[in-house]
Every structure is written in structure tokens, then in C-alpha cells.
N, C-alpha and C. Protein backbone atom coordinates (compact mmCIF):
# COMPACT_ATOMS: atom_id res chain seq x y z
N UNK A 1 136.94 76.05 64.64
CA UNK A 1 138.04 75.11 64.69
C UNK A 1 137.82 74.15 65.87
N UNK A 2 138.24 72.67 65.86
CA UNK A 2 137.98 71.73 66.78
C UNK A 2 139.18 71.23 66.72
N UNK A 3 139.60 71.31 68.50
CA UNK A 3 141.13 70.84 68.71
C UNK A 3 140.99 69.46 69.07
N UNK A 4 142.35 68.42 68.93
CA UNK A 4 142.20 67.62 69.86
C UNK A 4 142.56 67.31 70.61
N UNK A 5 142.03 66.81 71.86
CA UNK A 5 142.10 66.51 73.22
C UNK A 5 143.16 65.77 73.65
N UNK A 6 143.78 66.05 74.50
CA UNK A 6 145.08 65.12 75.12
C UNK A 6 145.20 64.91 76.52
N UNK A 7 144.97 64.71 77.66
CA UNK A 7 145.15 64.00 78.72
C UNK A 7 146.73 63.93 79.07
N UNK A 8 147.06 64.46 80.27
CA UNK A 8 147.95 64.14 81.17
C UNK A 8 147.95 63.13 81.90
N UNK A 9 148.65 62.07 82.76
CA UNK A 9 148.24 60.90 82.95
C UNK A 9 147.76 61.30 84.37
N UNK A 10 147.83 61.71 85.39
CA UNK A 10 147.46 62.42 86.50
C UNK A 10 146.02 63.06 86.35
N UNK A 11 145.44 62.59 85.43
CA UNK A 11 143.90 63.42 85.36
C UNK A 11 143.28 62.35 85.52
N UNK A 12 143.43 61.01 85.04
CA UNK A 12 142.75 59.60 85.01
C UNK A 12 142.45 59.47 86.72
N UNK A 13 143.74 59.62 87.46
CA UNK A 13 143.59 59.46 88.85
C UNK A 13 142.60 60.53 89.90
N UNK A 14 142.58 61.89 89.01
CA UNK A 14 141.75 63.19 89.73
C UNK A 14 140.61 62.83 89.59
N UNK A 15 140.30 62.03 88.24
CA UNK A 15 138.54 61.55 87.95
C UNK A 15 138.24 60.66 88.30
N UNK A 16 139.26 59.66 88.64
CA UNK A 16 138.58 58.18 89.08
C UNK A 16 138.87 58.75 90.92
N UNK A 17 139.19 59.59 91.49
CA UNK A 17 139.43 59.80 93.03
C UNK A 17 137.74 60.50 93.09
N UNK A 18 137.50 61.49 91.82
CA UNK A 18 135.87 62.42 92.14
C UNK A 18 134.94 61.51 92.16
N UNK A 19 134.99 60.41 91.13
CA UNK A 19 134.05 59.60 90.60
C UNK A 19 133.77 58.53 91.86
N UNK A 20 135.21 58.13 92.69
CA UNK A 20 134.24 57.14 93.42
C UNK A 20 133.79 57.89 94.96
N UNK A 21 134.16 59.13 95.26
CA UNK A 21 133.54 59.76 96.28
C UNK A 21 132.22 60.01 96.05
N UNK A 22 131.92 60.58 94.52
CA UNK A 22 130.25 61.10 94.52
C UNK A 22 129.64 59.43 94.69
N UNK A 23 130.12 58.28 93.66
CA UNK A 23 129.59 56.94 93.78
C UNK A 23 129.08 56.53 95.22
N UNK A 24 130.16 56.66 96.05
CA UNK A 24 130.10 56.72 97.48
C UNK A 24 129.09 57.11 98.68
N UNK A 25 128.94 58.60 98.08
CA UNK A 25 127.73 59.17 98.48
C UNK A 25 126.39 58.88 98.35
N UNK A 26 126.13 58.67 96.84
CA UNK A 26 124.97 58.34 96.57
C UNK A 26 125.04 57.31 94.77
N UNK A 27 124.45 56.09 95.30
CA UNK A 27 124.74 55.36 94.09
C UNK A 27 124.04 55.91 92.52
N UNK A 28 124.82 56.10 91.69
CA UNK A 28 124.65 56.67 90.42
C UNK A 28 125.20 58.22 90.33
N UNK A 29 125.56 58.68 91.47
CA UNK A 29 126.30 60.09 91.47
C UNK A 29 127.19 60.40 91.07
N UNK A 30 128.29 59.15 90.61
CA UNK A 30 129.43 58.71 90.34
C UNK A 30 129.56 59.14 88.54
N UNK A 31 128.07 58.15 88.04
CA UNK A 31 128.51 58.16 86.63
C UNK A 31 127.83 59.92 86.48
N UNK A 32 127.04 60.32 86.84
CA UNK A 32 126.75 61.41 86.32
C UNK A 32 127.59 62.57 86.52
N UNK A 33 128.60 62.18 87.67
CA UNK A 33 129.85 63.05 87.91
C UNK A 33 130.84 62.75 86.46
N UNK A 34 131.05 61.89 86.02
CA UNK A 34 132.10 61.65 84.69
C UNK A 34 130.83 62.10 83.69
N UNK A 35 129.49 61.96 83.07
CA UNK A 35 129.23 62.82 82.42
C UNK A 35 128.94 64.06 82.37
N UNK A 36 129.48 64.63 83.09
CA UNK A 36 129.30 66.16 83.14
C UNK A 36 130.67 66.16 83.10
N UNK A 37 131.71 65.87 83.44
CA UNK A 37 132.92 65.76 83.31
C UNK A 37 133.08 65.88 81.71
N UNK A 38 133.06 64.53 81.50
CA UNK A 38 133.16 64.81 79.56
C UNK A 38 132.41 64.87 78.97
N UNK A 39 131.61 65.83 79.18
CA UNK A 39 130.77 66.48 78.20
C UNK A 39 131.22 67.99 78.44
N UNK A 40 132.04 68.46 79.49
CA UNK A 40 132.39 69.71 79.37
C UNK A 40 133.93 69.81 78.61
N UNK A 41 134.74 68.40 78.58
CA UNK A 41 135.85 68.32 77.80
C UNK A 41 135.56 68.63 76.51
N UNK A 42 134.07 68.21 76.15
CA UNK A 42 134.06 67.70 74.34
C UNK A 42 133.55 68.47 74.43
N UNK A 43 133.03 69.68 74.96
CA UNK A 43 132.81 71.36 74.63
C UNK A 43 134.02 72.29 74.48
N UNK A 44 134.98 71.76 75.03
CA UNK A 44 136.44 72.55 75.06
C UNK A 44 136.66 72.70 73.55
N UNK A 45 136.65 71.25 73.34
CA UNK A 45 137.46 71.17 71.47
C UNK A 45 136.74 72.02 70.88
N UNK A 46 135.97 72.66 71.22
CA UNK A 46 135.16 73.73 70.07
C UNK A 46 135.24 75.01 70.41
N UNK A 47 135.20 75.38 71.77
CA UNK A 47 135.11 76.96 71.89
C UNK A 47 136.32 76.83 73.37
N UNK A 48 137.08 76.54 73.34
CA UNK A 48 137.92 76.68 74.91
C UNK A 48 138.72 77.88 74.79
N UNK A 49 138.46 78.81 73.81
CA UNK A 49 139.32 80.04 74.55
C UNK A 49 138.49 80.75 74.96
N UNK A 50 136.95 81.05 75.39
CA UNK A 50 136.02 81.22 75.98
C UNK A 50 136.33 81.27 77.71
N UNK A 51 136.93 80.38 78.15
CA UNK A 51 137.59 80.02 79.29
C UNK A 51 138.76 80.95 79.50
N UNK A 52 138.62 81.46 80.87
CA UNK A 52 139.91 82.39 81.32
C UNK A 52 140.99 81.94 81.85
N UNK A 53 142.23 82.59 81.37
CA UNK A 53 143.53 82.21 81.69
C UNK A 53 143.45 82.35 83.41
N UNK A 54 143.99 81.36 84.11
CA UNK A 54 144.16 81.52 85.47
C UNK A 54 145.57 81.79 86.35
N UNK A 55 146.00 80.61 85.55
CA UNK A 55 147.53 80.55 85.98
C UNK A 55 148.53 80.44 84.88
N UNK A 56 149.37 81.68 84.13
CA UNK A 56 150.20 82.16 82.97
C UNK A 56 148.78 81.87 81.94
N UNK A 57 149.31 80.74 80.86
CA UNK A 57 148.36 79.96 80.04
C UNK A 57 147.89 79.04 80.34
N UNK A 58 147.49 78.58 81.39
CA UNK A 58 146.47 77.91 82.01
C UNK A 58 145.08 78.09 81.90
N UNK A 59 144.02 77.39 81.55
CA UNK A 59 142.88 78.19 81.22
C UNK A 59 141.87 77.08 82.40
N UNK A 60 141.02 77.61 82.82
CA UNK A 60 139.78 76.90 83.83
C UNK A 60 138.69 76.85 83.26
N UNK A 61 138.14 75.65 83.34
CA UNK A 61 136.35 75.42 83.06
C UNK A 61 135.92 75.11 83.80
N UNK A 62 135.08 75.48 84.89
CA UNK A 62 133.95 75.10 85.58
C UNK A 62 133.01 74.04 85.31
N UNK A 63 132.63 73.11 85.87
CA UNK A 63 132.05 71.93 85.85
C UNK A 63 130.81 72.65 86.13
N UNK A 64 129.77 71.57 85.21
CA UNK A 64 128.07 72.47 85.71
C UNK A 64 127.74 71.26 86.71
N UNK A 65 126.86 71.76 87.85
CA UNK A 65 126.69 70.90 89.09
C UNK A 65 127.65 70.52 90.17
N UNK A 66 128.31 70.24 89.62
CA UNK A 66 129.35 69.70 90.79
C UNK A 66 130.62 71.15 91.04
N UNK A 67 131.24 70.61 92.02
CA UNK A 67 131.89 72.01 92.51
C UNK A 67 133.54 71.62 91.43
N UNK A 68 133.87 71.54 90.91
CA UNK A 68 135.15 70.91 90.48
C UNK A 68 135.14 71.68 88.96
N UNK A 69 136.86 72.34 88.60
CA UNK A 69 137.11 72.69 87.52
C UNK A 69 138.13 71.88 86.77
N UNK A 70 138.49 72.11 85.86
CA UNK A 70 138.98 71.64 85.12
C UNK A 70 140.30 72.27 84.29
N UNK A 71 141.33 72.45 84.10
CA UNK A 71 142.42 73.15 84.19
C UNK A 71 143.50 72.48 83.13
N UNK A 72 143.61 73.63 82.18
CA UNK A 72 143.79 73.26 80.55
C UNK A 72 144.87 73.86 80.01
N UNK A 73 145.29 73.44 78.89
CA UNK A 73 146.23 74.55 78.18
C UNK A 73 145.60 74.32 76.75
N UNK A 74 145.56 75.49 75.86
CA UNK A 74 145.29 75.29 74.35
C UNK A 74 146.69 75.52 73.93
N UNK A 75 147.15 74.43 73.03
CA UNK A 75 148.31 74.83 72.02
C UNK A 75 147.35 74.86 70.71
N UNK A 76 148.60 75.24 69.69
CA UNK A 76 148.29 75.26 68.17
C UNK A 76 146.85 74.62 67.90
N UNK A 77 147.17 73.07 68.02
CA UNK A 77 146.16 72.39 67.66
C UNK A 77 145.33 71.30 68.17
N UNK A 78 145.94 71.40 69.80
CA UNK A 78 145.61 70.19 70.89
C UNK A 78 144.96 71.24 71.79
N UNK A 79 144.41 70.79 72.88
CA UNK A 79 144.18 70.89 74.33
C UNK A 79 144.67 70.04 74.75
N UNK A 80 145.02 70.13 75.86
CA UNK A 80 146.01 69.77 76.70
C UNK A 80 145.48 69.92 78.26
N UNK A 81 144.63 68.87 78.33
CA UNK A 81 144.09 68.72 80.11
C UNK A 81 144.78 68.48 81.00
N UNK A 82 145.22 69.40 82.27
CA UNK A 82 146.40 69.17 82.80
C UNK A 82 145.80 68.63 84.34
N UNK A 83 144.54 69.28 84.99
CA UNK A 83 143.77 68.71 85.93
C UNK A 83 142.60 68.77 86.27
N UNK A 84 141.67 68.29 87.15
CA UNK A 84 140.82 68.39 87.54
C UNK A 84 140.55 68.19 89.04
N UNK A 85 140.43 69.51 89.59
CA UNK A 85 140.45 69.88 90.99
C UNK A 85 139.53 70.55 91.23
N UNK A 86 139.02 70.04 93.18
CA UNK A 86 137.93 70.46 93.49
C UNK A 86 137.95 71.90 94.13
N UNK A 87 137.08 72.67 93.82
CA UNK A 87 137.11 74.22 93.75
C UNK A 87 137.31 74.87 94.93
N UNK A 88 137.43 74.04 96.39
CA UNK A 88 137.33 74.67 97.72
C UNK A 88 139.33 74.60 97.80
N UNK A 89 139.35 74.31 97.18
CA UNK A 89 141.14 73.55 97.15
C UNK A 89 141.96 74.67 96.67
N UNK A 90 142.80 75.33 97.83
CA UNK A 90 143.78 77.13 97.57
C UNK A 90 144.09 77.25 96.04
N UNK A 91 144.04 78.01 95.78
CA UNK A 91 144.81 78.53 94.20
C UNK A 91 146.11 77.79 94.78
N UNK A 92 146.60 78.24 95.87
CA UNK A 92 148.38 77.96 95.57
C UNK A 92 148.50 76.41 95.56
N UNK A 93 147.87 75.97 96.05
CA UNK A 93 147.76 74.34 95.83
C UNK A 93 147.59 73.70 94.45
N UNK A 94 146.44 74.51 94.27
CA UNK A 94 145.86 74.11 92.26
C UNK A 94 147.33 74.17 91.93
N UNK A 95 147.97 75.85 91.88
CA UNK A 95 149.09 76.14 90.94
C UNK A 95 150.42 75.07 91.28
N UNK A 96 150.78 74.70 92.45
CA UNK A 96 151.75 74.20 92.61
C UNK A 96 151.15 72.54 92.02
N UNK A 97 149.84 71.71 92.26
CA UNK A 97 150.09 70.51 91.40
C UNK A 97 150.39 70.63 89.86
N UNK A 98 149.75 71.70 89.21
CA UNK A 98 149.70 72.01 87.89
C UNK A 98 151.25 72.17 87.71
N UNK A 99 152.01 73.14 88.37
CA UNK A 99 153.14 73.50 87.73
C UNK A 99 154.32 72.07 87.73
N UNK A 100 153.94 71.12 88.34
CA UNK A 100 154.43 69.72 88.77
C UNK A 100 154.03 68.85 87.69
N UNK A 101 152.71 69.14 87.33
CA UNK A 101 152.46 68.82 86.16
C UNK A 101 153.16 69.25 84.73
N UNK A 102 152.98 70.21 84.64
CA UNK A 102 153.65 70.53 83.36
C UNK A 102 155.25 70.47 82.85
N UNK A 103 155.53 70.60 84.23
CA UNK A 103 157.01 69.83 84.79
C UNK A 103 157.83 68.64 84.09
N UNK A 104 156.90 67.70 84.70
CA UNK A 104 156.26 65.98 83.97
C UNK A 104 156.03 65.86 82.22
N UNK A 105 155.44 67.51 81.94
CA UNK A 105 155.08 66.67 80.60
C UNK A 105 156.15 67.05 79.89
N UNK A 106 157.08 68.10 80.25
CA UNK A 106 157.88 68.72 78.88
C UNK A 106 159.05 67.86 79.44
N UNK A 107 159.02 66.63 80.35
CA UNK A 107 160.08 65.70 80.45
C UNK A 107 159.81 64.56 79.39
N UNK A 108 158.89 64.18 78.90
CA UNK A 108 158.17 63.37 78.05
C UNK A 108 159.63 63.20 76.72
């Protein structure tokens, strides 16, 4: 089964904040930071319950190379990307933007 993908609007800002620090660092670090980025999204839609629950139904994917996960919910028939945060960053921090997040969306 292949779900589809949905975006929180707060994820645009987590990837364009990663994207221009690696850019920053070293020119072209930037784009290869967003493809590894979504190319681990468009692996989700196919196998994301593979990925462990972290926080309730929250599920995490690990980014390959870079230190940064990625922090999800599967419903019925969507995923539901809620963030993308860098991995040195407290659980209670992750959990409290996420739960702010999800906050936000069931106000929608």
C-alpha cells in the first residue's frame, strides 16, 4: 500500500532553516541535504510503519548522512509529516514542538 503524503506548514520552515545551514557550510551541501530529505519521505509512502513509534503515534525516520529525523504520523490513508528536527535536540523539546504541532493541525 502507498500512502499519501501531507506536510504540516512548519516543516517547509525546519527544511528551508537545515537546507541553508548545510548550503552555508559548504556550497552544494544544501541541495544534497533536501535530497536525502525527500527521498526518505517518498520511502515513507511505501513502508513507514517500519519506523518506530516515539512519541504516542508519532513515528521517526532517521535521515541517511545527515544527523536529522523526521517525525510522522500514519493515518488510514495519508502520512502526515509533522517535523523535521536535528537529532542532538532533547526528546522533551522534539515532543513539546510536535505536540504544538498537532495542536495547530486538529484546529484546521
Amino acid at each position: 500500500m502507498k500512502w499519501a503524503i501531507r506536510f504540516v506548514p512548519e516543516v517547509e520552515e525546519d527544511v528551508l532553516q537545515s537546507y541553508s545551514w548545510y548550503e552555508m557550510k559548504s556550497f552544494g551541501l544544501g541541495e544534497e541535504f533536501l535530497r536525502v530529505f525527500y527521498g526518505c519521505v517518498n520511502e515513507l509512502a511505501g513502508n513507514a510503519l517500519i519506523y518506530p513509534k516515539v512519541h504516542g503515534h508519532i513515528r521517526r525516520r532517521i535521515l541517511r548522512r545527515f544527523p536529522y529525523a523526521i517525525y510522522f504520523w500514519v493515518l488510514e490513508n495519508m502520512i502526515v509529516v509533522l517535523g523535521l528536527f536535528h537529532c542532538a535536540r532533547s526528546p522533551e523539546k522534539v515532543e513539546s514542538h510536535l505536540s504544538a504541532r498537532r495542536i495547530q493541525k486538529n484546529d484546521d
